[in-house]
Protein backbone atom coordinates (compact mmCIF):
# COMPACT_ATOMS: atom_id res chain seq x y z
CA UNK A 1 -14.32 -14.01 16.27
CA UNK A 2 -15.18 -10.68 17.92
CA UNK A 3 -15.04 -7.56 15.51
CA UNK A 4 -16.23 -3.77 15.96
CA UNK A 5 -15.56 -0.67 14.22
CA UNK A 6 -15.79 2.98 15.10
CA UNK A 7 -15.67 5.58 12.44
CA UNK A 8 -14.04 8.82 13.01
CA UNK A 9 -15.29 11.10 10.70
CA UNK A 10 -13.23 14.12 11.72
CA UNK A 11 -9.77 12.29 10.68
CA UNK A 12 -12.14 10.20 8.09
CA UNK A 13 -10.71 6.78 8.96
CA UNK A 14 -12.44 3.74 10.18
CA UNK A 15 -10.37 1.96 12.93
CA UNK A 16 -11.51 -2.13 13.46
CA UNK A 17 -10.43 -4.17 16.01
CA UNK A 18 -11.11 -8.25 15.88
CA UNK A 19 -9.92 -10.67 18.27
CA UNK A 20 -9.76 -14.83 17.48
CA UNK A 21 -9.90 -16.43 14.57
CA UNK A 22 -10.72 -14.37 11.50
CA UNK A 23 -11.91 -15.97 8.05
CA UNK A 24 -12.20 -14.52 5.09
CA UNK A 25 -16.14 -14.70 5.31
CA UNK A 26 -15.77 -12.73 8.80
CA UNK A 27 -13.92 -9.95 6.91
CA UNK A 28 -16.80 -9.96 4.18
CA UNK A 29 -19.49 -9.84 7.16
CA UNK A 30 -17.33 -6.53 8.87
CA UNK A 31 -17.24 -5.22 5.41
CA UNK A 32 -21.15 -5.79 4.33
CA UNK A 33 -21.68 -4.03 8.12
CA UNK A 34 -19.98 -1.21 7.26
CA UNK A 35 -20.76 0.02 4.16
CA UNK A 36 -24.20 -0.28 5.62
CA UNK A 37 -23.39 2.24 8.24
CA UNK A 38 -25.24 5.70 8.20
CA UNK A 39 -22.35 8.29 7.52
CA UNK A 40 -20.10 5.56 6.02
CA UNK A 41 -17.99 7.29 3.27
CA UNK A 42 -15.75 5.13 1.49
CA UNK A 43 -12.84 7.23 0.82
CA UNK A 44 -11.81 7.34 4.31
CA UNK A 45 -9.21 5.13 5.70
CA UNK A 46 -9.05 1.83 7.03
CA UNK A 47 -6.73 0.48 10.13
CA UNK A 48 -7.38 -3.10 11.57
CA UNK A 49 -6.41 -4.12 14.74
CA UNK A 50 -6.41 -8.14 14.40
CA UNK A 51 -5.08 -8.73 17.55
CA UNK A 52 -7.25 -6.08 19.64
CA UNK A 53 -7.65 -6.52 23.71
């Protein structure tokens, strides 16, 4: 699997984007990445692209 993120913190909303298979452990790995993330605030938004190209 291939997953980024980009947060936008002018509309506050994270958008991520994956492509391939996706486990549950790969969506534990984005999230452990993220809420690592200088800026991160977790009260924005979320979108996931799972099928990103």
């Amino acid at each position: 699997m291939s997953a980024h993120f980009k947060i936008y913190h002018a509309r506050r909303v994270v958008l991520s984007v994956s492509t391939g298979t996706v486990t549950s452990d790969d969506l534990r790995a984005q999230s452990d990445e993220l809420v690592q993330e200088p800026g991160f605030d977790p009260t924005y938004r979320q979108l996931w692209d799972p099928e990103a190209r």
